[in-house]
Protein backbone atom coordinates (compact mmCIF):
# COMPACT_ATOMS: atom_id res chain seq x y z
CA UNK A 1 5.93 32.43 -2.73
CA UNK A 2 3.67 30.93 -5.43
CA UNK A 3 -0.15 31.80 -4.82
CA UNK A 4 -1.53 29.95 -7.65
CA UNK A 5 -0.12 27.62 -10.69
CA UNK A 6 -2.08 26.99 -14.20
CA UNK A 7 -0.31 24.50 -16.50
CA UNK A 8 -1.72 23.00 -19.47
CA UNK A 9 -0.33 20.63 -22.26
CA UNK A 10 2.61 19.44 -20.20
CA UNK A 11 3.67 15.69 -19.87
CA UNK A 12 0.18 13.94 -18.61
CA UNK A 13 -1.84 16.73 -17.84
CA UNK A 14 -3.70 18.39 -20.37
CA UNK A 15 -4.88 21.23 -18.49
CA UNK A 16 -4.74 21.91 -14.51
CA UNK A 17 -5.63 24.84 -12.22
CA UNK A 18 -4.25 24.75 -8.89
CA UNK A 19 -5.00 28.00 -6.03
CA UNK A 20 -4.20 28.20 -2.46
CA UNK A 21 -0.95 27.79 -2.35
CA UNK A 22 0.80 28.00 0.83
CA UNK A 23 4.31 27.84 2.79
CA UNK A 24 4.42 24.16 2.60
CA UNK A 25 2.61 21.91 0.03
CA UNK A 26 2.17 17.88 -0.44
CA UNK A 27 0.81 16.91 -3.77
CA UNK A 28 -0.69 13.39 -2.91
CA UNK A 29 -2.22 10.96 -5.22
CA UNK A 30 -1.58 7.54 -7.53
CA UNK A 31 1.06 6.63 -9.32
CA UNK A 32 0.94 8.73 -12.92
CA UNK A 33 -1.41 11.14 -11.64
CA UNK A 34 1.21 14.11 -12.33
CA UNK A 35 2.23 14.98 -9.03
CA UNK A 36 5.81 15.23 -10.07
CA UNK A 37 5.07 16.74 -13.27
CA UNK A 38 3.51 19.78 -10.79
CA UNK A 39 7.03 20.06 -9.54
CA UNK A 40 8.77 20.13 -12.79
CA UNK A 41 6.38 23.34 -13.82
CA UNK A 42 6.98 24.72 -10.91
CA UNK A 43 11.14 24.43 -11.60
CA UNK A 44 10.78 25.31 -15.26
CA UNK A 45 8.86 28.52 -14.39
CA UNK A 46 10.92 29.63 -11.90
CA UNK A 47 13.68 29.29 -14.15
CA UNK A 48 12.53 32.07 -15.83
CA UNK A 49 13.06 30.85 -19.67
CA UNK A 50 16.63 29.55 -18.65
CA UNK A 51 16.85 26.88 -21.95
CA UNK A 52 19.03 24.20 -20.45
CA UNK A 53 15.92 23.14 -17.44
CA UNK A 54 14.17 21.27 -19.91
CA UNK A 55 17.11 18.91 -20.54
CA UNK A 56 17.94 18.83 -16.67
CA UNK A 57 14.15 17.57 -15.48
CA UNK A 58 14.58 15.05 -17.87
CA UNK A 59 18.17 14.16 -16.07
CA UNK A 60 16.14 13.71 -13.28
CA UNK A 61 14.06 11.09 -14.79
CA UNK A 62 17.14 9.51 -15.71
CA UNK A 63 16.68 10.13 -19.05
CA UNK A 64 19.87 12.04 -20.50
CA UNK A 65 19.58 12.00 -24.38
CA UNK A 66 17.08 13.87 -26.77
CA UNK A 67 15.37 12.68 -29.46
CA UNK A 68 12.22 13.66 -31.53
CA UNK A 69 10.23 11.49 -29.23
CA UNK A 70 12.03 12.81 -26.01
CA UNK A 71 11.13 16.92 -27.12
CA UNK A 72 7.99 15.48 -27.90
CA UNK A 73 7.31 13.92 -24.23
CA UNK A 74 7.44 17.37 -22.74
CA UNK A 75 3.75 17.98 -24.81
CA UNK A 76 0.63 16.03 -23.64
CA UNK A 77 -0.02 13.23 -25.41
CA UNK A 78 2.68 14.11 -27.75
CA UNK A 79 1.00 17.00 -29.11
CA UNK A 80 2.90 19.70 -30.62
CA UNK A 81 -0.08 21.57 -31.86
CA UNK A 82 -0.35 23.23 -28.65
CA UNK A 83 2.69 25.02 -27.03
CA UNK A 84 3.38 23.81 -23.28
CA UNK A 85 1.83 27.00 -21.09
CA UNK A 86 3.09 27.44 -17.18
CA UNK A 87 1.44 30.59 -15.74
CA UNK A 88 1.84 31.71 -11.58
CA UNK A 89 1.64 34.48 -9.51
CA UNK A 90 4.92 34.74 -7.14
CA UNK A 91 5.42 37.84 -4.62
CA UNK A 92 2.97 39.89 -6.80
CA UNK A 93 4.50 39.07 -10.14
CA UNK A 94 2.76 37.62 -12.91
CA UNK A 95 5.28 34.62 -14.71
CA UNK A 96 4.14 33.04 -17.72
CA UNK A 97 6.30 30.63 -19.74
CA UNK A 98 5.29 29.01 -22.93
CA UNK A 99 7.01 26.30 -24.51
CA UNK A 100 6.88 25.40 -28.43
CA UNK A 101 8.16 22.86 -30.59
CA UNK A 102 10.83 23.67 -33.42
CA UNK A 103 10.34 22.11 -36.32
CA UNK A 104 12.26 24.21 -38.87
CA UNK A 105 16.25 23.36 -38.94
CA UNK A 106 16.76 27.24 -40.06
CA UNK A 107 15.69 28.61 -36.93
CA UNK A 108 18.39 26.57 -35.04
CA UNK A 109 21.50 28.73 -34.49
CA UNK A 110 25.09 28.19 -32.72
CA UNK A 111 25.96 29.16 -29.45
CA UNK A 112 26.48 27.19 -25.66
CA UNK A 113 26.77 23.44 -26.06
CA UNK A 114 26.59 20.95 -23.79
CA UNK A 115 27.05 16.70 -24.54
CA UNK A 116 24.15 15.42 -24.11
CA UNK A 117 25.73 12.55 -22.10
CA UNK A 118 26.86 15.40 -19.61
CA UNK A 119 23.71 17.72 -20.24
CA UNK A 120 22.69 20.10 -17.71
CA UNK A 121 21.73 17.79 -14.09
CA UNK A 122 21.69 20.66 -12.02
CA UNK A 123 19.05 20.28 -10.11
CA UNK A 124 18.79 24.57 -9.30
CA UNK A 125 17.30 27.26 -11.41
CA UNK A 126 16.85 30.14 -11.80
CA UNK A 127 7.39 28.37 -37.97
CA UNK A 128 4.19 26.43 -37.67
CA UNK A 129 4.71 23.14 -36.86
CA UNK A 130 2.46 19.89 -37.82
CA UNK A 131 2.26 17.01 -35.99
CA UNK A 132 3.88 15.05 -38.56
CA UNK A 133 7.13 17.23 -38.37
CA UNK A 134 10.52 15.90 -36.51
CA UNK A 135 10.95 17.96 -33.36
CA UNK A 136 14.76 19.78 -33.40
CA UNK A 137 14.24 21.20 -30.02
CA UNK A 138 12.08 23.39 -28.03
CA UNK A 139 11.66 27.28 -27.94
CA UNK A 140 11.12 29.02 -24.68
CA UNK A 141 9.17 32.36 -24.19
CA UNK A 142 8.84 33.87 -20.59
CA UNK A 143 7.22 36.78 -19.10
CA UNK A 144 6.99 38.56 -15.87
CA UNK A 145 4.12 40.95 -15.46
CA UNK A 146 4.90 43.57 -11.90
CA UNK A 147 3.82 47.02 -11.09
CA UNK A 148 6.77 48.10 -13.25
CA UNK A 149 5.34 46.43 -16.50
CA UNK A 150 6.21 43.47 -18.83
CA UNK A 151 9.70 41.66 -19.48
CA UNK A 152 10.25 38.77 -21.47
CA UNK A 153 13.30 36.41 -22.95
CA UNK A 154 13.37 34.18 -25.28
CA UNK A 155 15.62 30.98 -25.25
CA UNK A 156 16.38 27.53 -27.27
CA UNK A 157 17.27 24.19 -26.60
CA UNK A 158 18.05 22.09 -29.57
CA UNK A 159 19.79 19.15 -30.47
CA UNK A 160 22.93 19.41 -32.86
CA UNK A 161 24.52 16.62 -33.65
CA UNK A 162 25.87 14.92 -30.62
CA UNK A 163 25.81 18.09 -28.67
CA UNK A 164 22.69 19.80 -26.63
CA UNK A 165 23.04 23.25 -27.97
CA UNK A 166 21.47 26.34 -25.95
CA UNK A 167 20.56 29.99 -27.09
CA UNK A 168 19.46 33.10 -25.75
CA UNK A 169 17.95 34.79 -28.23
CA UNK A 170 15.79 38.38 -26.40
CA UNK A 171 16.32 39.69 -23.15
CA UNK A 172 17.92 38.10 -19.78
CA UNK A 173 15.97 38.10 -16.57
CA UNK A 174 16.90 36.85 -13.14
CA UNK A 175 15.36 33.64 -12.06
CA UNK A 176 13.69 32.60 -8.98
CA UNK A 177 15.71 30.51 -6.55
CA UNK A 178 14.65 27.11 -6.82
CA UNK A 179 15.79 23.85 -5.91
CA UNK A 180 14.62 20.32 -7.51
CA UNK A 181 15.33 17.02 -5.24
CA UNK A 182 14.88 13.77 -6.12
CA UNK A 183 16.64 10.54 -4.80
CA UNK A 184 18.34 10.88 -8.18
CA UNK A 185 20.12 14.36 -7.47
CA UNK A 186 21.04 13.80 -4.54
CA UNK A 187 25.06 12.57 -3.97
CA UNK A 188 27.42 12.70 -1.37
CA UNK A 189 29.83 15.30 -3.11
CA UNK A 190 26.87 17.54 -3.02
CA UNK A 191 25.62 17.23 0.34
CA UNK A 192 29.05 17.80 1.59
CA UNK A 193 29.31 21.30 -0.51
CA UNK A 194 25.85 22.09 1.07
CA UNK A 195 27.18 21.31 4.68
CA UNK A 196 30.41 23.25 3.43
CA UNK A 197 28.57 26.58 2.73
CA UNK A 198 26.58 26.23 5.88
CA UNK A 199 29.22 26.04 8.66
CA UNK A 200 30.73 28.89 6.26
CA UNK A 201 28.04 30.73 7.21
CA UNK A 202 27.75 29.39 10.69
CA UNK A 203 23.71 28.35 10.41
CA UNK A 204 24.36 24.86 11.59
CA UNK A 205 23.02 25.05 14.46
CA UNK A 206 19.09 23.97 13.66
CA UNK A 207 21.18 21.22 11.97
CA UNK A 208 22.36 19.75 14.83
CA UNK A 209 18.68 20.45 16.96
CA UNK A 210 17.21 18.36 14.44
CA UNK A 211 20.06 15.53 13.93
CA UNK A 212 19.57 15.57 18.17
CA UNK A 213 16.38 14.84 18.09
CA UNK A 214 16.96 11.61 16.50
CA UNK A 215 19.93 10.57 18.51
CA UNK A 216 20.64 12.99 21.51
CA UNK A 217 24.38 12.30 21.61
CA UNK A 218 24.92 14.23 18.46
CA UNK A 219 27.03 17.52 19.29
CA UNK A 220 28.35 18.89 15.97
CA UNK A 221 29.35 17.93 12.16
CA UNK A 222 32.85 18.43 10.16
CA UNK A 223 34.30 18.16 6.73
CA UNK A 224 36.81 15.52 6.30
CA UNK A 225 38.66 14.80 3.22
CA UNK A 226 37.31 13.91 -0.02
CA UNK A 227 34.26 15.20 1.44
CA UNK A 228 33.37 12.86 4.32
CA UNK A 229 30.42 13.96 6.29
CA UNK A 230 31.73 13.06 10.21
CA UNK A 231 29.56 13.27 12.98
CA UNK A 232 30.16 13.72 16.96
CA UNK A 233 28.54 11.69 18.87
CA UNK A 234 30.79 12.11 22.27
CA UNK A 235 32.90 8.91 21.42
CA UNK A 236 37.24 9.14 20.93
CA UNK A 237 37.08 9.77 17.20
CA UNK A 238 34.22 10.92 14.87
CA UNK A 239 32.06 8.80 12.82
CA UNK A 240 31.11 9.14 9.12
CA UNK A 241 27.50 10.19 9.17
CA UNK A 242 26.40 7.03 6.98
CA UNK A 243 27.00 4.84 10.26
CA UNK A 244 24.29 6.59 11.74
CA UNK A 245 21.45 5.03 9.56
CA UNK A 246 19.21 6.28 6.33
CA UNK A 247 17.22 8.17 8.44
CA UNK A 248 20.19 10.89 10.12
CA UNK A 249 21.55 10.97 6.17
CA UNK A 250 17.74 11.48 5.01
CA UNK A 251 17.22 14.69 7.76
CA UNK A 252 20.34 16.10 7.36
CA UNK A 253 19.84 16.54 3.16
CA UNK A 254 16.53 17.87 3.11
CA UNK A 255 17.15 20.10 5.73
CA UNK A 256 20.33 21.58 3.95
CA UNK A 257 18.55 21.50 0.94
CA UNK A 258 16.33 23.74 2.43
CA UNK A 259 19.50 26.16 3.65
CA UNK A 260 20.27 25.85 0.01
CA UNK A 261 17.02 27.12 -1.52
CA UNK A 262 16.74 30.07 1.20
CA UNK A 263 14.06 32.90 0.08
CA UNK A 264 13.09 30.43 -2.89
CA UNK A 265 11.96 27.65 -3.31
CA UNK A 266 12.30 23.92 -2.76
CA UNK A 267 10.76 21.22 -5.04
CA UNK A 268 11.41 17.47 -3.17
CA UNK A 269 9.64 14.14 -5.29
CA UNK A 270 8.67 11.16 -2.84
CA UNK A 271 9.76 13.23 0.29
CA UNK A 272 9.73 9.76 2.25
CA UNK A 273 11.69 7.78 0.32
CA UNK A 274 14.65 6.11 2.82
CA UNK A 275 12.64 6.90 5.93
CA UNK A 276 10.91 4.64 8.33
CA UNK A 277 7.66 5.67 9.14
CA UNK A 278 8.48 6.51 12.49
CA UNK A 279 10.90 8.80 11.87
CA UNK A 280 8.26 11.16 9.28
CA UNK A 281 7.06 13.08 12.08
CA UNK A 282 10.80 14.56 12.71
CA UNK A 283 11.00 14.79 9.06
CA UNK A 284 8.31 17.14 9.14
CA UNK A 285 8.83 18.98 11.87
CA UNK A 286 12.12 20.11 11.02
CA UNK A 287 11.09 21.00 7.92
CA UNK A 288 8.57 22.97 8.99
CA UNK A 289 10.59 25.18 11.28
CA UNK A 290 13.60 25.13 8.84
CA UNK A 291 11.00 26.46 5.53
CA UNK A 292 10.09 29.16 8.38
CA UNK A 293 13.55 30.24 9.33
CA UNK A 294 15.20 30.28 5.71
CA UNK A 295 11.95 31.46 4.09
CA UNK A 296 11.41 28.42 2.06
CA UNK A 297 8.55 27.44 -0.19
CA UNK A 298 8.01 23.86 -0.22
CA UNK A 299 6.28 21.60 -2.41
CA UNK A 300 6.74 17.67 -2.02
CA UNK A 301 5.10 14.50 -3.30
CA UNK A 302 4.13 11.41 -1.68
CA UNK A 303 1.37 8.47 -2.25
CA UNK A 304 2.49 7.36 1.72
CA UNK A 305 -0.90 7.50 3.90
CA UNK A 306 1.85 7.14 6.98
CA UNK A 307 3.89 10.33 5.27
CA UNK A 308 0.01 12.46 5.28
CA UNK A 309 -0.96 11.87 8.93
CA UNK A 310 2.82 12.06 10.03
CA UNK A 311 2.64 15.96 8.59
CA UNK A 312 -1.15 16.06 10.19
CA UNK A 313 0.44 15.41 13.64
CA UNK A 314 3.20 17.06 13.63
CA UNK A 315 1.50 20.50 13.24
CA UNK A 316 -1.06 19.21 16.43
CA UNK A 317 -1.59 22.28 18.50
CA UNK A 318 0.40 24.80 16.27
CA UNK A 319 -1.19 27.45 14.29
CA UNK A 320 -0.06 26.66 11.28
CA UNK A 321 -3.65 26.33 9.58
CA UNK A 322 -2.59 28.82 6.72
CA UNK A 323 0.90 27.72 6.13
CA UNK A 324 0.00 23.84 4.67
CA UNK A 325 -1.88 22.91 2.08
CA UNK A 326 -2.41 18.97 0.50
CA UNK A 327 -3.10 18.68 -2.76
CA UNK A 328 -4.62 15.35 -4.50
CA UNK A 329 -4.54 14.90 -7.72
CA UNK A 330 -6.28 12.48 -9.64
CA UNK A 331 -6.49 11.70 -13.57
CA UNK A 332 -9.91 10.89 -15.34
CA UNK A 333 -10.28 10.63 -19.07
CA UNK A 334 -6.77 12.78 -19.55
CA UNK A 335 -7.83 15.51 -17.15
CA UNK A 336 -5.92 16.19 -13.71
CA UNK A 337 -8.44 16.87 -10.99
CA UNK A 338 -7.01 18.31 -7.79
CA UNK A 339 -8.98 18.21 -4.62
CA UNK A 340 -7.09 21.10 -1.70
CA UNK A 341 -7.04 20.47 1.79
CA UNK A 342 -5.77 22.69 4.53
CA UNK A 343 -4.58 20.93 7.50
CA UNK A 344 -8.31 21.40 9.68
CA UNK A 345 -10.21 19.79 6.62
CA UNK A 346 -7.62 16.89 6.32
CA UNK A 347 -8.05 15.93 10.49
CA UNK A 348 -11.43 15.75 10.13
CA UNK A 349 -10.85 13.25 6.74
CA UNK A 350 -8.77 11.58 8.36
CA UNK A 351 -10.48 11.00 11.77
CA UNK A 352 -13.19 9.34 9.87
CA UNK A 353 -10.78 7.35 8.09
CA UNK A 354 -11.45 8.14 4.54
CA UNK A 355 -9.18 7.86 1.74
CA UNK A 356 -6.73 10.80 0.76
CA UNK A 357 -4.47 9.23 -1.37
């Protein structure tokens, strides 16, 4: 798991020190205070210099061609003076990527393309320039400092002609397991695979605990064609899952997203989105026990006061004091400031009723 995350010079935040990280972590805070952006590190670095992740968080934004102003939105404020630097230490390894502009067409070589049309959207990982120059593409330098010493790669991501062109150009490491979600990535042909390669493996049964616990007539899941989530609910014939409500669809993705980012990590933007409030402490909960059981990292995003004291209550009378951690961020004069909360500090905030968000 991440312990600690420094970024600096990446999309709004200029420079931001975050410690005490834990099993399970909600980034709160106002619109544009670069609670997502947190995530996107987090995936980038954890991709461990893999050159097409710049291209997908942008998919994830919706935004799926390049441009010189689109390389240049990865840098704070625009600036390509400074390179883009993500730094954490994960399981007692020090990662550091750093991200640079390139400015000079003869550093650009051939090799994987992609359109840019069709660039990269999965959401899993693993010269001196001025700031008057036109941005190609970006050059990506990553490190991981152990016991056993330094490695590094090198990668680029450039734009050639119509195409998104990718390069390795030093060394190849493994990357961390990591999984981005956002109410963009997710589609039905997806979830389905997901639900696929967990009754493969025959871990579906905290599945169907949780799907019970919203409505206690559920007894089991199947694939039907064209990937058509069905449910049992005890009537003659099974149901597609959708006629259960948002809410059943909205438990059963994040918790096989969490199946699907098992020992890694797993990134979710506006983890409330499609739920009623009522149904957050559940969404929590299973969360919880699932991030235990598949040894998951999580780290989520919400501005939903209801979504904070649904997680506060839903950990009443556990011991789970060390495992969460809430995180608000909050942007003065260009600079994130991040206040950290474990869950005994937040109860007593939010007994007296003051503001977290």
């Amino acid at each position: 798991m991440y312990e600690n995350l420094h970024i600096s010079n990446f999309r709004g935040i200029h420079e931001l020190k975050i410690d005490g990280l834990s099993r399970i972590n909600l980034f709160v805070g106002s619109n544009n205070s670069g609670k997502t952006s947190v995530l996107e590190a987090m995936f980038l670095l954890s991709g461990a210099g893999n050159p097409r992740l710049p291209t997908s968080i942008n998919s994830f934004r919706s935004l799926k061609f390049v441009s010189d102003n689109v390389w240049r939105s990865f840098f704070n404020r625009m600036n390509i003076t400074s390179p883009i630097v993500m730094e954490g230490l994960k399981d007692g390894a020090a990662n550091r990527l750093s991200i640079s502009p390139i400015t000079d067409a003869s550093d650009l070589g051939e090799v994987d393309s992609h359109s840019p049309k069709d660039s990269d959207s999965s959401s899993q990982a693993g010269s001196k320039s001025s700031s008057e120059s036109s941005v190609l593409g970006l050059d990506l330098v990553y490190e991981e400092t152990d016991l056993q010493g330094t490695r590094h790669t090198r990668s680029q991501v450039f734009q050639e002609k119509r195409d998104v062109r990718t390069r390795v150009l030093e060394g190849k490491l493994e990357p961390k397991r990591a999984l981005f979600t956002n109410d963009l990535t997710i589609t039905y042909s997806e979830i389905a695979l997901r639900l696929e390669r967990m009754l493969v493996d025959k871990k579906d049964k905290l599945l169907v605990d949780v799907a019970r616990k919203l409505d206690g007539s559920v007894s089991g899941f199947v694939l039907g064609a064209n990937g058509t989530i069905f449910v049992d609910i005890g009537l003659s014939k099974m149901l597609p899952v959708q006629l259960l409500g948002n809410g059943m669809v909205k438990l059963l993705v994040v918790n096989l997203n969490a199946y699907e980012a098992r020992n890694g990590i797993l990134l979710i933007d506006e983890i409330d989105n499609g739920l009623h409030h009522s149904s957050l402490d559940l969404l929590w909960k299973s969360l919880i026990r699932s991030a235990i059981n598949y040894d998951v990292q999580v780290a989520a995003t919400t501005h939903s006061y209801e979504c904070i004291k649904a997680l506060v209550d839903s950990t009443e009378g556990e011991s789970m004091e060390d495992m969460i951690r809430v995180f608000r961020t909050e942007t003065t004069d260009d600079k994130v400031k991040v206040t950290v909360f474990d869950r005994d500090a937040l109860t007593r905030f939010m007994e007296r009723e003051w503001e977290v968000r």
